[in-house]
Protein backbone atom coordinates (compact mmCIF):
# COMPACT_ATOMS: atom_id res chain seq x y z
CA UNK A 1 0.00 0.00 0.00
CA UNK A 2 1.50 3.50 -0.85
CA UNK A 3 2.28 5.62 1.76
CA UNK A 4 -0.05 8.38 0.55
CA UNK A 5 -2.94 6.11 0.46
CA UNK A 6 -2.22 4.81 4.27
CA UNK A 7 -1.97 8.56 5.03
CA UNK A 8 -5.58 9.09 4.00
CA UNK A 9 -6.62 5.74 5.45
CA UNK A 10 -5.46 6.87 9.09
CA UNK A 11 -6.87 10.19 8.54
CA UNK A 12 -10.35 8.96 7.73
CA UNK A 13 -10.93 6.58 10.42
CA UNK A 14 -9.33 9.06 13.17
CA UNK A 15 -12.56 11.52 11.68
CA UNK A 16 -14.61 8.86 12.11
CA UNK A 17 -13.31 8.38 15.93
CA UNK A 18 -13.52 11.51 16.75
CA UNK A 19 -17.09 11.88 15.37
CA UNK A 20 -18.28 9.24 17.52
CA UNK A 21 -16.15 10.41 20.67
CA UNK A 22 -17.99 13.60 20.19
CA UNK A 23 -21.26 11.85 19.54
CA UNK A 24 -20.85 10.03 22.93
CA UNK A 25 -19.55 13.03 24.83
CA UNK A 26 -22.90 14.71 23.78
CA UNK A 27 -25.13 11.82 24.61
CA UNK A 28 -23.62 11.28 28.15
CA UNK A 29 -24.07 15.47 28.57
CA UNK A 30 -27.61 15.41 27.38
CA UNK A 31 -28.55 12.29 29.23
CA UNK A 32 -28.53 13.57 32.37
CA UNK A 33 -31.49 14.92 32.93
CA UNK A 34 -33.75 12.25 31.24
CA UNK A 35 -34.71 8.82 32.97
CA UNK A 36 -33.56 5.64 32.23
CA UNK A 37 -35.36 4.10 29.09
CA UNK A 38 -35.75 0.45 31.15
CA UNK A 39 -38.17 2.37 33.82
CA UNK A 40 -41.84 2.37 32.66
CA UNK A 41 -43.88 5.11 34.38
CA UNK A 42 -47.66 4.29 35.22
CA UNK A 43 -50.33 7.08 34.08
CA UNK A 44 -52.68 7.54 36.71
């Protein structure tokens, strides 16, 4: 494999790692305040 193509290999997946790092950070900042999915309230 060329070294310019491994270049742009490592590149693209570190993007894609620090998309999802971000999407996580913002899912465990946002999920604070909401309840947990597994608890069912009752209506009344």
């Amino acid at each position: 494999m060329p070294t310019d193509a491994l270049l742009v290999t490592i590149i693209v997946v570190a993007i894609f790692v620090v998309f999802a790092g971000a999407l996580a950070w913002a899912d465990r900042q946002t999920s604070s305040g909401r309840p947990d999915s597994g608890v069912k309230r009752k209506s009344s």
